[in-house]
N, C-alpha and C. Protein backbone atom coordinates (compact mmCIF):
# COMPACT_ATOMS: atom_id res chain seq x y z
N UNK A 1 46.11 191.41 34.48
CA UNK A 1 46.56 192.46 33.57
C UNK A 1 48.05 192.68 33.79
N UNK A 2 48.55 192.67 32.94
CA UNK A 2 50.11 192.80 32.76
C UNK A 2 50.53 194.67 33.20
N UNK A 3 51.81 194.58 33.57
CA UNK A 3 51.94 195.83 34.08
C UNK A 3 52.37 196.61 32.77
N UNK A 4 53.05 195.79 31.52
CA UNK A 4 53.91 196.56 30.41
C UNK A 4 53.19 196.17 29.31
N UNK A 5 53.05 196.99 28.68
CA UNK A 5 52.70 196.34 27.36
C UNK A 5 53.71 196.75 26.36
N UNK A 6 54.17 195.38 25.96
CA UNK A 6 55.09 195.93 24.23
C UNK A 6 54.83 195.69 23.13
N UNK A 7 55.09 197.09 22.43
CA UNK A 7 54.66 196.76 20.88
C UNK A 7 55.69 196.22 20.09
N UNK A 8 55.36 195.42 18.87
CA UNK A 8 56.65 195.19 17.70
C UNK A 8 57.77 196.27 17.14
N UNK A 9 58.40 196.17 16.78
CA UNK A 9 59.43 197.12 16.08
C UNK A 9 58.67 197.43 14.81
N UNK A 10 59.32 198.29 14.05
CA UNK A 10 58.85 198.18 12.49
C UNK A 10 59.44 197.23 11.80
N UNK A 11 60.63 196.67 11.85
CA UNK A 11 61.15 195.58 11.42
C UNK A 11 60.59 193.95 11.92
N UNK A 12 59.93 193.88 13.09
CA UNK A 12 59.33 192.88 13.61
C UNK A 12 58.08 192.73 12.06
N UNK A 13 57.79 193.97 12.30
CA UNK A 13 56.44 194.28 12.08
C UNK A 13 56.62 193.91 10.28
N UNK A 14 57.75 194.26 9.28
CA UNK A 14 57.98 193.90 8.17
C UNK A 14 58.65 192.33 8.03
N UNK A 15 59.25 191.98 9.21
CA UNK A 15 59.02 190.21 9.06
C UNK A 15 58.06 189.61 8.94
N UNK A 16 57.12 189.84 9.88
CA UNK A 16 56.19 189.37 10.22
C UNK A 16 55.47 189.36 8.63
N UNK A 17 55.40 190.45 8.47
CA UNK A 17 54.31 190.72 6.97
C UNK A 17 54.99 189.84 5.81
N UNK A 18 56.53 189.55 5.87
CA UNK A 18 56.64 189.15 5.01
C UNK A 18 56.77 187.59 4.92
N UNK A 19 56.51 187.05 6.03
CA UNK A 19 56.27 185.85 6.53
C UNK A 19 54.67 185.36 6.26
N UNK A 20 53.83 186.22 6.41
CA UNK A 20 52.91 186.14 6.07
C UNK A 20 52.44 185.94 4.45
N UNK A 21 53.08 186.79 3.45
CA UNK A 21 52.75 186.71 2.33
C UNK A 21 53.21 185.54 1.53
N UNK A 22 54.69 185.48 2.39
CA UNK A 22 55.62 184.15 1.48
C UNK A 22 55.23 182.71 2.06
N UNK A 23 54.67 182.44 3.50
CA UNK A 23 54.47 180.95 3.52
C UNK A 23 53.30 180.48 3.21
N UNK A 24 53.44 179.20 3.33
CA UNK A 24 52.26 178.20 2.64
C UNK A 24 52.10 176.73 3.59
N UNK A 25 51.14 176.49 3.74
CA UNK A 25 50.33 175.22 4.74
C UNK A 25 51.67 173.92 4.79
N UNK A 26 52.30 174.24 3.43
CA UNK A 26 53.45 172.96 4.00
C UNK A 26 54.93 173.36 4.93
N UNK A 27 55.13 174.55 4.69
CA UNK A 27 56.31 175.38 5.22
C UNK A 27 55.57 175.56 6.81
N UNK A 28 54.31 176.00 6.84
CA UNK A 28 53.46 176.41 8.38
C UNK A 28 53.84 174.80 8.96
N UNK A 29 53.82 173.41 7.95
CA UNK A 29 53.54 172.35 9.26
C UNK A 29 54.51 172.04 9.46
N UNK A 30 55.69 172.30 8.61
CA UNK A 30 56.77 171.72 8.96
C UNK A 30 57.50 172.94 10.35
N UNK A 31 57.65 173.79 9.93
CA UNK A 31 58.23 174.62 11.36
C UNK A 31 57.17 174.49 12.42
N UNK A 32 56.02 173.79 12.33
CA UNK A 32 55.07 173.55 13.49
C UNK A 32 55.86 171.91 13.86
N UNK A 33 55.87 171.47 13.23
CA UNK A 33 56.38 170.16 13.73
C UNK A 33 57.94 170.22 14.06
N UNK A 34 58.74 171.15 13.68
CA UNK A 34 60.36 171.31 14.39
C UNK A 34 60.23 171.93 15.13
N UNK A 35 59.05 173.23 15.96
CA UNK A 35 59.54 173.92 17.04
C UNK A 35 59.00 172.96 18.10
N UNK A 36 58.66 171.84 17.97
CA UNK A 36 58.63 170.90 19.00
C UNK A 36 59.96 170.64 19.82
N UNK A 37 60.78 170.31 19.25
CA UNK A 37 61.92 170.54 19.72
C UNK A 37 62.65 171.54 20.76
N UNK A 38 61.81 172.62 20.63
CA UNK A 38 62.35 173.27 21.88
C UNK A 38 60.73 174.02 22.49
N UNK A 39 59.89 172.83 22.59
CA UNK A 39 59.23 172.83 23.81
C UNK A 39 59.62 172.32 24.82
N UNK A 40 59.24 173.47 25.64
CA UNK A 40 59.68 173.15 27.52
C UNK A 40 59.32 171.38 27.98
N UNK A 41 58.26 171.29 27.70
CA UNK A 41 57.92 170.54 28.49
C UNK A 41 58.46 168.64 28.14
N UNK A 42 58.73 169.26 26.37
CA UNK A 42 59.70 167.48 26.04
C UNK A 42 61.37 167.79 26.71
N UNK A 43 61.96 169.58 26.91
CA UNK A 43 63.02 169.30 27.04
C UNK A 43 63.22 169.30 28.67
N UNK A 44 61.91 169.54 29.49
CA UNK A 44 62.09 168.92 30.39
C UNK A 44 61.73 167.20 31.00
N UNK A 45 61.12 166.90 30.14
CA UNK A 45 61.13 165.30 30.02
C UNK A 45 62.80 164.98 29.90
N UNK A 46 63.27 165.35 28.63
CA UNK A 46 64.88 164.89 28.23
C UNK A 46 65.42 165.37 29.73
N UNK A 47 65.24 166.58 30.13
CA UNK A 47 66.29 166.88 31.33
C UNK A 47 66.17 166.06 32.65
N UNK A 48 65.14 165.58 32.56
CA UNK A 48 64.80 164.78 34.07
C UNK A 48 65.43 163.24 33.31
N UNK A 49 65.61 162.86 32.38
CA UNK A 49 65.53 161.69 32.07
C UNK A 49 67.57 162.07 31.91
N UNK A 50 67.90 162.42 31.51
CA UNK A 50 69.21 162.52 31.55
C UNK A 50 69.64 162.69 33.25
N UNK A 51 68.80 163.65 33.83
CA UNK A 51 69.29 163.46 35.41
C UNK A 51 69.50 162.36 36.25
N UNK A 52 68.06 161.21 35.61
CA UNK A 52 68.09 159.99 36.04
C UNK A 52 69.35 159.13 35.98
N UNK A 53 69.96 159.38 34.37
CA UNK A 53 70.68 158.52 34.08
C UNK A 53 71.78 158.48 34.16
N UNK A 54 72.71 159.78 34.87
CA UNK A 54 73.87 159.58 35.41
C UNK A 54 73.46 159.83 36.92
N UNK A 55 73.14 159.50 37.62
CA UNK A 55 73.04 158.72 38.79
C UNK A 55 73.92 157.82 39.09
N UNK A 56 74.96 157.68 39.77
CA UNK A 56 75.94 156.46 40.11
C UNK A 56 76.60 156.91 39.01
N UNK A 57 76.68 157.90 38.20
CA UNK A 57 77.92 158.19 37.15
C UNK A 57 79.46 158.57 37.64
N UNK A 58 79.98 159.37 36.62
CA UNK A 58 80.84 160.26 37.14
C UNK A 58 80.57 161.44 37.76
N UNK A 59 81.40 162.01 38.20
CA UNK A 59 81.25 163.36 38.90
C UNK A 59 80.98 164.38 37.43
N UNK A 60 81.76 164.27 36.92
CA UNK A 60 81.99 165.43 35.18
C UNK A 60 80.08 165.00 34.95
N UNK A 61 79.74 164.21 34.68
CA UNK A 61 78.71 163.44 33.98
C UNK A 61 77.16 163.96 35.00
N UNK A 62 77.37 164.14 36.49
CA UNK A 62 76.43 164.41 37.31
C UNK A 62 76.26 165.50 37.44
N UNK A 63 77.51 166.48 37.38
CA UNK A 63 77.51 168.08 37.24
C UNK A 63 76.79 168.73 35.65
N UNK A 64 77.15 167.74 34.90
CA UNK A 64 76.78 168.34 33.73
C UNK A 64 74.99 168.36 33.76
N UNK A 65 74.46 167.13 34.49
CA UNK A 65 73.07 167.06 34.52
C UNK A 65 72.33 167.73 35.37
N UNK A 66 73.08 167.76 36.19
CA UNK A 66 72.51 168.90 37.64
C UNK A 66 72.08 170.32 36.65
N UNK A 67 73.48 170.47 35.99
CA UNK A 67 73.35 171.79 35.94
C UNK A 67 72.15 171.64 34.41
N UNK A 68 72.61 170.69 33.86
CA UNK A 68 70.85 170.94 32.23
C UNK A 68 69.35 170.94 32.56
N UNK A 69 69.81 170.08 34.06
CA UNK A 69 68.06 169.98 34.81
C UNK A 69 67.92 171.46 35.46
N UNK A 70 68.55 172.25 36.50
CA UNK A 70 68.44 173.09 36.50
C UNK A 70 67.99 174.30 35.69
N UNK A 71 68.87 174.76 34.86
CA UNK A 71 68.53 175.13 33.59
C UNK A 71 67.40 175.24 32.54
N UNK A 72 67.10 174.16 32.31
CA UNK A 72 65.85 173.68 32.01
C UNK A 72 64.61 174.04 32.72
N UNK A 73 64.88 173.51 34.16
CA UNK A 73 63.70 174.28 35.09
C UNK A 73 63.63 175.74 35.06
N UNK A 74 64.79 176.43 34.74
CA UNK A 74 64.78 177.86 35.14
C UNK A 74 64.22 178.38 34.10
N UNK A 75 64.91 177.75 32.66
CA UNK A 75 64.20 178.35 31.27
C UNK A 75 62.92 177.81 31.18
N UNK A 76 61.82 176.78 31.80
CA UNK A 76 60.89 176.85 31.81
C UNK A 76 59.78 178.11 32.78
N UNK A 77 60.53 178.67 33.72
CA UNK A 77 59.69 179.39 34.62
C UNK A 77 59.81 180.30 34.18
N UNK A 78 60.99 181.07 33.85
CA UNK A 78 60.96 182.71 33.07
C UNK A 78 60.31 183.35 32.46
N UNK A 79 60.35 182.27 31.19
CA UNK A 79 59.42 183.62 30.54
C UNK A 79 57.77 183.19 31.11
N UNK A 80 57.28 182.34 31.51
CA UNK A 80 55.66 182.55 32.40
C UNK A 80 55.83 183.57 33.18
N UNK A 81 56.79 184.26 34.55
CA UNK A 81 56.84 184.64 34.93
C UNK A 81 56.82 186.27 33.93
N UNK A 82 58.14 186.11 33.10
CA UNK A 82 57.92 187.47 32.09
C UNK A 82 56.44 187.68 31.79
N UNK A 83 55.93 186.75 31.19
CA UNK A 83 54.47 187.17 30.28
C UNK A 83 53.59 187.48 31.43
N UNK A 84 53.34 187.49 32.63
CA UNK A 84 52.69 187.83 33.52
C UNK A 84 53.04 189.60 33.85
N UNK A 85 53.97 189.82 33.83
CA UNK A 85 54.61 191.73 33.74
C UNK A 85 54.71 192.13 31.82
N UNK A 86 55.13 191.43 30.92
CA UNK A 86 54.60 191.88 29.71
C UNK A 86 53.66 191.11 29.16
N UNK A 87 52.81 192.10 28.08
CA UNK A 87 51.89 191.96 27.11
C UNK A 87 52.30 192.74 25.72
N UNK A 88 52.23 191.35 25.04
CA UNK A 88 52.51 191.79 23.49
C UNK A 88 51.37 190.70 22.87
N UNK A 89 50.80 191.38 21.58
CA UNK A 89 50.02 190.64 21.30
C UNK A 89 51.11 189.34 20.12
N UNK A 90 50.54 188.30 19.77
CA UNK A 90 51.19 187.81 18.80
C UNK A 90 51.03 187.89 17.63
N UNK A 91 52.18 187.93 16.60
CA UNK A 91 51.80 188.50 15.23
C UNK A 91 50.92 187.37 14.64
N UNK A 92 50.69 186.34 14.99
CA UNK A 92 49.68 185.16 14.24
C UNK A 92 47.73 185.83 14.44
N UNK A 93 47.83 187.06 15.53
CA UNK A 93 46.66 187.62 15.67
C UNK A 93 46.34 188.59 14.90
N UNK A 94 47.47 189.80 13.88
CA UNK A 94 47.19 190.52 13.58
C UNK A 94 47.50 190.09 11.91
N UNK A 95 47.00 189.32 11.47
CA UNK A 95 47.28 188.80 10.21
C UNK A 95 46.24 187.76 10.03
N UNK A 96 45.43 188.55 8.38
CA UNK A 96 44.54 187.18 7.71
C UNK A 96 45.23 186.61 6.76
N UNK A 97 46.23 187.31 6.15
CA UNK A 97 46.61 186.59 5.43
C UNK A 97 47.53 185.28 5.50
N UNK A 98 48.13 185.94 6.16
CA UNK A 98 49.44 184.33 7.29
C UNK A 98 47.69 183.39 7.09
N UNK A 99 46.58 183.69 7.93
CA UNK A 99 46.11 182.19 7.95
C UNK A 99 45.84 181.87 6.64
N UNK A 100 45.51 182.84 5.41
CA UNK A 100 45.06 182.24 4.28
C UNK A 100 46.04 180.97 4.01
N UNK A 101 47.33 181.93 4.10
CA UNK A 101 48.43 180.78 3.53
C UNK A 101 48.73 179.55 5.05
N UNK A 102 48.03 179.32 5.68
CA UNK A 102 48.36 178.14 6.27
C UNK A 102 48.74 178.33 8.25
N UNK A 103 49.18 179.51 8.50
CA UNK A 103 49.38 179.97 9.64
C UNK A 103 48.12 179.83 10.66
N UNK A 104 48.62 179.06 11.74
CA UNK A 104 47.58 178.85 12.83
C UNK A 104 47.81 179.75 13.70
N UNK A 105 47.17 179.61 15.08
CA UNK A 105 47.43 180.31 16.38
C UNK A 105 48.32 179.72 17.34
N UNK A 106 49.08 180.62 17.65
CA UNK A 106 49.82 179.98 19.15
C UNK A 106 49.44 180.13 20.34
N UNK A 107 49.30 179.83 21.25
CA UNK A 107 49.64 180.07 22.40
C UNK A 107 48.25 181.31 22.85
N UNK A 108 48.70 181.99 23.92
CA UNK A 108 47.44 183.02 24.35
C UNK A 108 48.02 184.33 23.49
N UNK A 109 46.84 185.11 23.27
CA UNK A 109 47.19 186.20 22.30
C UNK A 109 48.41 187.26 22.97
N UNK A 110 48.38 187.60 24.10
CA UNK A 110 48.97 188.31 24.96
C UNK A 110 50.26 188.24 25.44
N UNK A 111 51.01 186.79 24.98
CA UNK A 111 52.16 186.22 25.46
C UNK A 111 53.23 186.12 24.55
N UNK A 112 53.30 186.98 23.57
CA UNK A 112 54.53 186.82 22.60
C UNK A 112 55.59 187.11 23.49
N UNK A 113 55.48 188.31 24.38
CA UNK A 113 57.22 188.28 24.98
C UNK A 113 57.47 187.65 26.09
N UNK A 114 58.66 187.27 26.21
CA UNK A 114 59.81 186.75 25.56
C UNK A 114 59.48 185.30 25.27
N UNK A 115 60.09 184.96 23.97
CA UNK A 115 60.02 183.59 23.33
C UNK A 115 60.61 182.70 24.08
N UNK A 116 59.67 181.99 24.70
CA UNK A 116 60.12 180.53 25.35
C UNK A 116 61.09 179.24 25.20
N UNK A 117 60.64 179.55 23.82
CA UNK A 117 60.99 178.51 23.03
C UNK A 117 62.65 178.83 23.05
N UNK A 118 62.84 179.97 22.31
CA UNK A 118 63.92 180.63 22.26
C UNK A 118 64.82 181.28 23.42
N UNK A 119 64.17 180.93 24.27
CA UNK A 119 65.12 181.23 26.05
C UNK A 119 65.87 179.50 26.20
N UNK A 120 64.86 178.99 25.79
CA UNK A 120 65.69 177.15 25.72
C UNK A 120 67.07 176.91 25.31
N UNK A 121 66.17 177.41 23.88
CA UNK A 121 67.77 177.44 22.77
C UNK A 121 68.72 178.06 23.13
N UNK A 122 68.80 179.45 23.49
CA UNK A 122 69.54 180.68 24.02
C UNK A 122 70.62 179.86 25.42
N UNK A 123 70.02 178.66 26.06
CA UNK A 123 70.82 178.37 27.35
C UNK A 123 71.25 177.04 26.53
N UNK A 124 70.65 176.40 25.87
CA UNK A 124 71.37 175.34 24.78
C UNK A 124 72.73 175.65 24.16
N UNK A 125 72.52 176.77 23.84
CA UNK A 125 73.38 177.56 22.93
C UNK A 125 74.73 177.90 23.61
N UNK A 126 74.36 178.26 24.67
CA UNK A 126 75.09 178.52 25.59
C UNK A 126 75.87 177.38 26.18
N UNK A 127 74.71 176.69 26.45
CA UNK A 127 75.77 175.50 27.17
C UNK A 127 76.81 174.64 26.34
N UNK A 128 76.33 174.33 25.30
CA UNK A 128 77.35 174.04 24.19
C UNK A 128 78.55 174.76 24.32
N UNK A 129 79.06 175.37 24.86
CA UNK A 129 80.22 176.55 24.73
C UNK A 129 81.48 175.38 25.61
N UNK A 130 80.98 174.29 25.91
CA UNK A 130 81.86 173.49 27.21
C UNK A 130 81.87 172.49 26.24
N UNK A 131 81.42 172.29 25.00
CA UNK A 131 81.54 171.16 24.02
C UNK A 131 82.75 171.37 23.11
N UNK A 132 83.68 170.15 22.80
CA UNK A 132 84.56 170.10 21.65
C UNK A 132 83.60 171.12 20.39
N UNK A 133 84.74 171.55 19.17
CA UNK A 133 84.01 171.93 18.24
C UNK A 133 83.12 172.05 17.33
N UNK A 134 82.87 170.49 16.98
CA UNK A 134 81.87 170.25 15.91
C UNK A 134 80.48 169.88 16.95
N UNK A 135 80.40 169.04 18.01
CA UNK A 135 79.14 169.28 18.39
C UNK A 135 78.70 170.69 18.79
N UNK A 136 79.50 171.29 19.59
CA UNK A 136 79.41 172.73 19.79
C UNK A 136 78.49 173.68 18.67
N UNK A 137 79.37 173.21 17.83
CA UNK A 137 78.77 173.56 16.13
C UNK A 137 77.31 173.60 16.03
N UNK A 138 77.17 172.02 15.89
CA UNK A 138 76.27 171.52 15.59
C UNK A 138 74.53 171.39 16.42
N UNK A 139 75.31 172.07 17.68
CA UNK A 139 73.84 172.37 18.88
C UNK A 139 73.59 173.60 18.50
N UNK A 140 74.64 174.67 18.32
CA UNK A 140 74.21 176.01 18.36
C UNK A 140 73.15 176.17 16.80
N UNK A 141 74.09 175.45 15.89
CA UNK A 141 72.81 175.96 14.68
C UNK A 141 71.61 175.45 14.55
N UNK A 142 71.45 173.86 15.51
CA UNK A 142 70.39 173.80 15.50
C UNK A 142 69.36 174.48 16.99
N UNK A 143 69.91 175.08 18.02
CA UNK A 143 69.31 175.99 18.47
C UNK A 143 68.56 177.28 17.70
N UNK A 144 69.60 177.66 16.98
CA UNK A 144 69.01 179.05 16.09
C UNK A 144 68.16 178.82 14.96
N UNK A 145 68.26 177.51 14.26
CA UNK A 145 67.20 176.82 13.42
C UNK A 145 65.79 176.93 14.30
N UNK A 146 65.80 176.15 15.41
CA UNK A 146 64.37 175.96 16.13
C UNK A 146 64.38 177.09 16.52
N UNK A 147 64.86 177.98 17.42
CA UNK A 147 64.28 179.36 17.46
C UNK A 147 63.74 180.26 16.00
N UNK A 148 64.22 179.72 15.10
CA UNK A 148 63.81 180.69 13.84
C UNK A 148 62.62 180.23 13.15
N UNK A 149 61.95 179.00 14.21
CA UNK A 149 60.44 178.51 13.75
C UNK A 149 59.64 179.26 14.41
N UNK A 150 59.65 179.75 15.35
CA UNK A 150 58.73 181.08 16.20
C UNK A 150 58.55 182.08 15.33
N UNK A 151 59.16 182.98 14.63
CA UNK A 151 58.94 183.21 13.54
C UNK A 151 58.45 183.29 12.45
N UNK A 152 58.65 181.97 11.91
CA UNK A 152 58.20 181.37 10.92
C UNK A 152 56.42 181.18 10.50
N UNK A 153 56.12 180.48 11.99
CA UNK A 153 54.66 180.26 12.51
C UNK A 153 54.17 181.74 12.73
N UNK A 154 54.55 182.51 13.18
CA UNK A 154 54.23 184.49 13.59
C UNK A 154 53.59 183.58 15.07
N UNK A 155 54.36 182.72 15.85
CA UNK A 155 53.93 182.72 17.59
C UNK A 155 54.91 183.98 18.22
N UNK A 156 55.86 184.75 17.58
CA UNK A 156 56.36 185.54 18.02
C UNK A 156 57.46 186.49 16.78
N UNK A 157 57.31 187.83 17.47
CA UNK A 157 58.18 188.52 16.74
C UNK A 157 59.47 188.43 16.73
N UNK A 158 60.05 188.54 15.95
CA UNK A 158 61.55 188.37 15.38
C UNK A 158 62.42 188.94 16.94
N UNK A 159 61.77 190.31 17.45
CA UNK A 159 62.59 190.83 18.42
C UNK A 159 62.28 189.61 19.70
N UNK A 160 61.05 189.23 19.81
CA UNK A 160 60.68 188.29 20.99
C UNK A 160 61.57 187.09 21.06
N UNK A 161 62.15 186.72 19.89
CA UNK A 161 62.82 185.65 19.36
C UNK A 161 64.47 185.75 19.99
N UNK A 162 64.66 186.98 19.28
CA UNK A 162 66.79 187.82 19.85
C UNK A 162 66.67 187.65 21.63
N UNK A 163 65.44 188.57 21.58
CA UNK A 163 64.91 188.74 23.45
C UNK A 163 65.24 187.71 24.29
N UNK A 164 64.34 186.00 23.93
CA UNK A 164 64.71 185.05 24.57
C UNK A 164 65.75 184.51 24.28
N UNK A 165 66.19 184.33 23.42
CA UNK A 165 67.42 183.43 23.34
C UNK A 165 68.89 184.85 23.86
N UNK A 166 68.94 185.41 23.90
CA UNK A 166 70.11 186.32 24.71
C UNK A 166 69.58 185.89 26.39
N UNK A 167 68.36 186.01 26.54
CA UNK A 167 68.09 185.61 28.14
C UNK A 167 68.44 184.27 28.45
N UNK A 168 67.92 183.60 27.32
CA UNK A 168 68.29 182.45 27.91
C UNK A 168 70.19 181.73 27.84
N UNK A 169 70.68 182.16 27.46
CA UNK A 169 72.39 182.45 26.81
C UNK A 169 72.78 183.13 28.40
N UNK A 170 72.40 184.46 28.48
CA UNK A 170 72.36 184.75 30.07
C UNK A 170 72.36 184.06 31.34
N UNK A 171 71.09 183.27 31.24
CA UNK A 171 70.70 182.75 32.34
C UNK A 171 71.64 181.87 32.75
N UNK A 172 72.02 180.94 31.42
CA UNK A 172 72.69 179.61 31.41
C UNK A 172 74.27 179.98 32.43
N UNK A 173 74.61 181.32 31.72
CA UNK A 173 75.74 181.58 32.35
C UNK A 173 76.10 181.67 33.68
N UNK A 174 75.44 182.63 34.37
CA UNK A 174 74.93 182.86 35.52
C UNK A 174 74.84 181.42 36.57
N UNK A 175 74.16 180.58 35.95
CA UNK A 175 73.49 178.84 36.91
C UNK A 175 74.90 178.54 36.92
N UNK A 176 76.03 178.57 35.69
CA UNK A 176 77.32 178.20 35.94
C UNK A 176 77.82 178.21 37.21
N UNK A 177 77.80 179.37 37.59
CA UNK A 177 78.51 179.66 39.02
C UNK A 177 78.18 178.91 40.00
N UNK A 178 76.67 178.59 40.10
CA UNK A 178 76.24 177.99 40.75
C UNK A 178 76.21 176.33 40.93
N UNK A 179 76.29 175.42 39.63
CA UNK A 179 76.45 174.47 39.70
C UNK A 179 78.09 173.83 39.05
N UNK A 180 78.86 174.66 38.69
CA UNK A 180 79.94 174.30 38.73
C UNK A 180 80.29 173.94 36.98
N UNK A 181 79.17 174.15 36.12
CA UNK A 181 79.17 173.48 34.87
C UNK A 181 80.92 174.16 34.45
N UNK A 182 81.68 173.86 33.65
CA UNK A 182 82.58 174.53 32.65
C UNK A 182 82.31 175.47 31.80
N UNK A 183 83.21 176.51 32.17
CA UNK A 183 83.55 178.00 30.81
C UNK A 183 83.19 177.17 29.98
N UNK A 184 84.69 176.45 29.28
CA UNK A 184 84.97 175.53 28.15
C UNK A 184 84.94 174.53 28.18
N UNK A 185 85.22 173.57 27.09
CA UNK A 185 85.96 172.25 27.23
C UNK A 185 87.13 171.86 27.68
N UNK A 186 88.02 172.73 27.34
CA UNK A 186 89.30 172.95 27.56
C UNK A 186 89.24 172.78 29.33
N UNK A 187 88.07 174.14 30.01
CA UNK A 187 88.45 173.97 31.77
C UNK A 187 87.95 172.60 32.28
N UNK A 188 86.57 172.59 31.36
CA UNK A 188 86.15 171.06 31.90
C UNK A 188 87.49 169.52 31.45
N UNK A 189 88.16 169.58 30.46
CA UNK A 189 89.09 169.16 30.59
C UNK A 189 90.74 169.14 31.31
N UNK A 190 90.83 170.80 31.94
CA UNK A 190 91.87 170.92 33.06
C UNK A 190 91.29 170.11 34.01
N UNK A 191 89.72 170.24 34.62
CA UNK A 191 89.99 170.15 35.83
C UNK A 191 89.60 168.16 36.13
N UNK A 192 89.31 167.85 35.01
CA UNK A 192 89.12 166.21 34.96
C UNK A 192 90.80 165.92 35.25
N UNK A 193 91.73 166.25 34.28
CA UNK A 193 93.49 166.36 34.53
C UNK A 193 94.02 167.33 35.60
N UNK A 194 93.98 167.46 36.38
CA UNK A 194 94.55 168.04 37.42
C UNK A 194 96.66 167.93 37.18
């Protein structure tokens, strides 16, 4: 038994409904088949497999992996650890109509907070901040794309969604210190030029 229980907002609570009325079985498979993308467990496949592969790299190249494997591990343990102190039910439970139109179940009923998925993205998002501009660009919107499939599916409320991805944006920052990753591009490029 969880020590907190949280309820939706009213605005969670009018996404949700209106997510429910507006999608349909092809919109449900397709954001079921993109929030793959920021499941833990392929982006910890990618993170161990990128760790592997600068091995005998550069230094810039080994720090950067240290610190995504890290990361990765950390945004996988959090929110399990969260959902063990909160309980929220998920909005895919309190809705027949979402399933008329195509909406399945996620996950355990009890575990909407904080979005997992969206603690990924949130340190994705983040870490991109040490990238030139256009990839930079181009990770963050597709971070906020795949977080905005949690949603979509009702595996979590809109607030569960802001929740993880600011934690995980957080977290990322924080491991910085610790593994040395770059503010920017710019420092990660001072300190390659000395």
């Amino acid at each position: 038994m969880a020590l907190v229980t949280v309820k939706p907002t009213k605005p969670d609570v009018l996404i949700a409904q209106t997510v429910a009325r507006n999608t349909n079985h092809r919109a449900e498979m397709v954001s079921r088949g993109l929030t793959w993308g920021a499941d833990e467990k392929i982006l910890l496949a990618l993170a161990v497999a990128g760790w592997v592969a600068t091995r005998g790299r550069s230094e810039q190249l080994q720090r950067a992996a240290n610190h995504a494997f890290l990361v990765t591990v950390l945004a996988s343990l959090v929110p399990h650890g969260m959902k063990s102190v909160f309980d929220q039910t998920r909005p895919d439970r309190t809705t027949v109509l979402g399933h008329l139109h195509g909406v399945s179940f996620s996950g355990k009923r009890e575990d909407a907070f904080p979005s997992g998925h969206a603690l990924h993205m949130g340190a994705l998002a983040s870490a991109a901040g040490a990238l030139p501009p256009l990839p930079r660009r181009l990770i963050r919107t597709l971070a906020v794309g795949l977080s905005l499939t949690r949603i979509v599916v009702l595996a979590h409320w809109a607030s569960d969604v802001v929740a993880g991805f600011a934690l995980g944006a957080v977290m990322e920052r924080l491991v910085r210190l610790w593994t040395g990753y770059p503010m920017s591009a710019s420092n990660e490029h001072d300190n390659a030029n000395p």
